[in-house]
C-alpha atoms as a PDB file:
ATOM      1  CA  UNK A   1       0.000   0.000   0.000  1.00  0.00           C
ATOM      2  CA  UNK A   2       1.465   3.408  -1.083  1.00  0.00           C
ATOM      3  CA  UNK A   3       1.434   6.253   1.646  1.00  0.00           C
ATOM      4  CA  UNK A   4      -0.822   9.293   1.203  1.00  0.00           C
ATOM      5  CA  UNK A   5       1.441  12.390   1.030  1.00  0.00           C
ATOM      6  CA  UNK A   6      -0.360  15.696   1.712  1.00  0.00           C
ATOM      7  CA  UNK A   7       0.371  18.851  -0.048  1.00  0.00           C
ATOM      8  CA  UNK A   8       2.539  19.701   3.093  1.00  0.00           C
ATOM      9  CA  UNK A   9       4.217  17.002   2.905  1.00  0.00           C
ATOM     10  CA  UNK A  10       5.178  17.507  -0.526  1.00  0.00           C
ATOM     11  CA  UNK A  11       6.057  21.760  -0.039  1.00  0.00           C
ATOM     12  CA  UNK A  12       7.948  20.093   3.175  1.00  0.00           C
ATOM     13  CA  UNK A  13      10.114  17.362   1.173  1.00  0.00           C
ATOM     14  CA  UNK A  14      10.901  20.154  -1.618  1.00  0.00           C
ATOM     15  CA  UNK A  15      11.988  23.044   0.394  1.00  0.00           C
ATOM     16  CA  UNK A  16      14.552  19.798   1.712  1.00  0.00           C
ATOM     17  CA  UNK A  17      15.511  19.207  -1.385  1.00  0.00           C
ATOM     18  CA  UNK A  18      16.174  22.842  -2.896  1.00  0.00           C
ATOM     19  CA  UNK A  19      18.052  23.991   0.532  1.00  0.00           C
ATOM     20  CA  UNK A  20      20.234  21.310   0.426  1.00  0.00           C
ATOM     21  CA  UNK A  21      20.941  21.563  -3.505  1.00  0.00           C
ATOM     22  CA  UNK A  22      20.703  25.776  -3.549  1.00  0.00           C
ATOM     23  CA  UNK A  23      22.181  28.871  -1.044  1.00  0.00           C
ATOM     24  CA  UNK A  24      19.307  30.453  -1.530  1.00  0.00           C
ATOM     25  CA  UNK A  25      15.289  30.129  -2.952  1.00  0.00           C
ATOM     26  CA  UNK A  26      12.523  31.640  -2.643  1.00  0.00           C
ATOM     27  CA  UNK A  27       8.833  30.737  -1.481  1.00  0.00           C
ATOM     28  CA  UNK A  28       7.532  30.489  -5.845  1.00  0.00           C
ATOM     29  CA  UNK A  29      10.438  28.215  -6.547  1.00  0.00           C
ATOM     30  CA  UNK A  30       9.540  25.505  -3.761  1.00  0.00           C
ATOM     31  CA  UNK A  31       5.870  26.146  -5.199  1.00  0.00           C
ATOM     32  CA  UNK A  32       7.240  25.121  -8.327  1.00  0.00           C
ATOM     33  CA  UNK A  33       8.733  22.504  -7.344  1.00  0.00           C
ATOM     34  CA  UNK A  34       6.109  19.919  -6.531  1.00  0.00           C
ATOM     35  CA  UNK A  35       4.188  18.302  -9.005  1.00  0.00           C
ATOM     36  CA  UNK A  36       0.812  19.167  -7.197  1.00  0.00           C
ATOM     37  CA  UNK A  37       0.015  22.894  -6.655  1.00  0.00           C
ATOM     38  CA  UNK A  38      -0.161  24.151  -3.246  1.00  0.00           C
ATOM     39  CA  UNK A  39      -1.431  27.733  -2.238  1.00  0.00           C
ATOM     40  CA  UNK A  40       0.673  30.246  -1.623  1.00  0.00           C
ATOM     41  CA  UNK A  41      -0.505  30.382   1.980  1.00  0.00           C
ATOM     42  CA  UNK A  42       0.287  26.784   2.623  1.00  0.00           C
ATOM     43  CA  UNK A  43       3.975  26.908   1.179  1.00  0.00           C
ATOM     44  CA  UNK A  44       4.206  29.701   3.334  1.00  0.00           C
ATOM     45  CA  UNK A  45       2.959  27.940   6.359  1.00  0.00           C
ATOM     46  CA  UNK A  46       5.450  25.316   6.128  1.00  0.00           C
ATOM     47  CA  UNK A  47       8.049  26.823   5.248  1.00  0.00           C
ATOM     48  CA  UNK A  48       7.685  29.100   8.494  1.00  0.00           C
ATOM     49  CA  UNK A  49       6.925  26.182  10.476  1.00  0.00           C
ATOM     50  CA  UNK A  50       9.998  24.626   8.907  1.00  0.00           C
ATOM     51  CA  UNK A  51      12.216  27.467  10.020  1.00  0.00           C
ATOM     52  CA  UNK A  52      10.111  27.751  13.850  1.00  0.00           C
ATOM     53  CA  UNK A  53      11.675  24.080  13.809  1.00  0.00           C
ATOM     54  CA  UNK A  54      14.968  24.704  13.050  1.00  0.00           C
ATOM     55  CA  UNK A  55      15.689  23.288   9.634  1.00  0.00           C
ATOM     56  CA  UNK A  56      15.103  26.294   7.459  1.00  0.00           C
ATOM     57  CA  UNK A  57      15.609  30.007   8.188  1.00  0.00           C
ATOM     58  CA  UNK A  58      13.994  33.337   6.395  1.00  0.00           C
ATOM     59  CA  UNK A  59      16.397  36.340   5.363  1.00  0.00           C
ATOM     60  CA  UNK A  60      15.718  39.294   7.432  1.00  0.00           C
ATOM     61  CA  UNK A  61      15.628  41.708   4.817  1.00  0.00           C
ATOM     62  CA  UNK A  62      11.989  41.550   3.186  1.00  0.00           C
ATOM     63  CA  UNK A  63      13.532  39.942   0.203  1.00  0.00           C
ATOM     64  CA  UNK A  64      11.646  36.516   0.423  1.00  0.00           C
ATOM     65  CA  UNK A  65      14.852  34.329   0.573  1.00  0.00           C
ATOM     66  CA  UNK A  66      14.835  31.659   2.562  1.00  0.00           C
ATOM     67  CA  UNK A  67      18.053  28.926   2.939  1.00  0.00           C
ATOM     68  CA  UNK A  68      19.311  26.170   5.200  1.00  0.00           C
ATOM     69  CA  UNK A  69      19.864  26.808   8.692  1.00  0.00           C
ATOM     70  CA  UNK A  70      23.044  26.299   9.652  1.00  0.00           C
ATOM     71  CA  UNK A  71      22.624  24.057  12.528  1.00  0.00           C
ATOM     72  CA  UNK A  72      20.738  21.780   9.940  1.00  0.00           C
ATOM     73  CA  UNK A  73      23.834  22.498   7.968  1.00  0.00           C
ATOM     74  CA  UNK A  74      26.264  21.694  10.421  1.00  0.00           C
ATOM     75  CA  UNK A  75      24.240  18.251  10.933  1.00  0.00           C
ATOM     76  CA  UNK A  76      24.334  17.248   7.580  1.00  0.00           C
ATOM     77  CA  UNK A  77      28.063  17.811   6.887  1.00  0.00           C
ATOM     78  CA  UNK A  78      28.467  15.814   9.956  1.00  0.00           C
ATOM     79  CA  UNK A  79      26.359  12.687   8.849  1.00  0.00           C
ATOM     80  CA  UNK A  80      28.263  12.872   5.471  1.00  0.00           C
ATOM     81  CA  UNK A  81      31.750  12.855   6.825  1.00  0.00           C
ATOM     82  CA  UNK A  82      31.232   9.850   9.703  1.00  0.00           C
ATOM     83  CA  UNK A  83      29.407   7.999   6.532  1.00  0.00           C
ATOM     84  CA  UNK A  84      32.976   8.352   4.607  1.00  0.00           C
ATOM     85  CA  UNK A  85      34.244   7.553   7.633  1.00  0.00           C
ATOM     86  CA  UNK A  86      32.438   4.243   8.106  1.00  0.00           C
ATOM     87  CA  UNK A  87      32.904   3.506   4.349  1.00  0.00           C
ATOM     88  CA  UNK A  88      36.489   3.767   4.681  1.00  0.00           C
ATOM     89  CA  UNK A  89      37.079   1.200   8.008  1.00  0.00           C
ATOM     90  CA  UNK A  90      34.664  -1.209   5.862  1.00  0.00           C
END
């Protein structure tokens, strides 16, 4: 059985995807990004809650930008070098 995945799921697994892959976006190109359209106010929502949760955070100019926190940052560079590292002993 295939799992359901709400539009907030897919604005949530996006705005992954594009802060790990860009320095920057902005809230139209996550929109963009899934294949099912989700309001404007939704993206928005999770996006913020995203950020409230510590994986994203919002430029504080009002420029729209958002980007990859960098404690999110930190934690990924970390999981990627002790996976080389565990690659190498094996």
């Amino acid at each position: 059985m295939c799992a359901r995945h709400t539009k907030r799921d897919k604005v949530w697994d996006a705005a992954l995807r594009i802060a790990r892959d860009r320095e920057v976006f902005t809230l139209k190109e996550v929109m963009g990004a899934i294949d099912e359209a989700a309001s404007r106010q939704t993206t928005h929502d999770v996006l913020t809650t995203m950020a409230e949760r510590g994986y994203l955070e919002k430029d504080d100019r009002p420029t729209g930008v958002w980007r990859e926190s960098p404690e999110r940052r930190r934690r990924r560079r970390k999981a990627t070098q002790e996976s080389i590292v565990l690659a190498t002993v094996m």
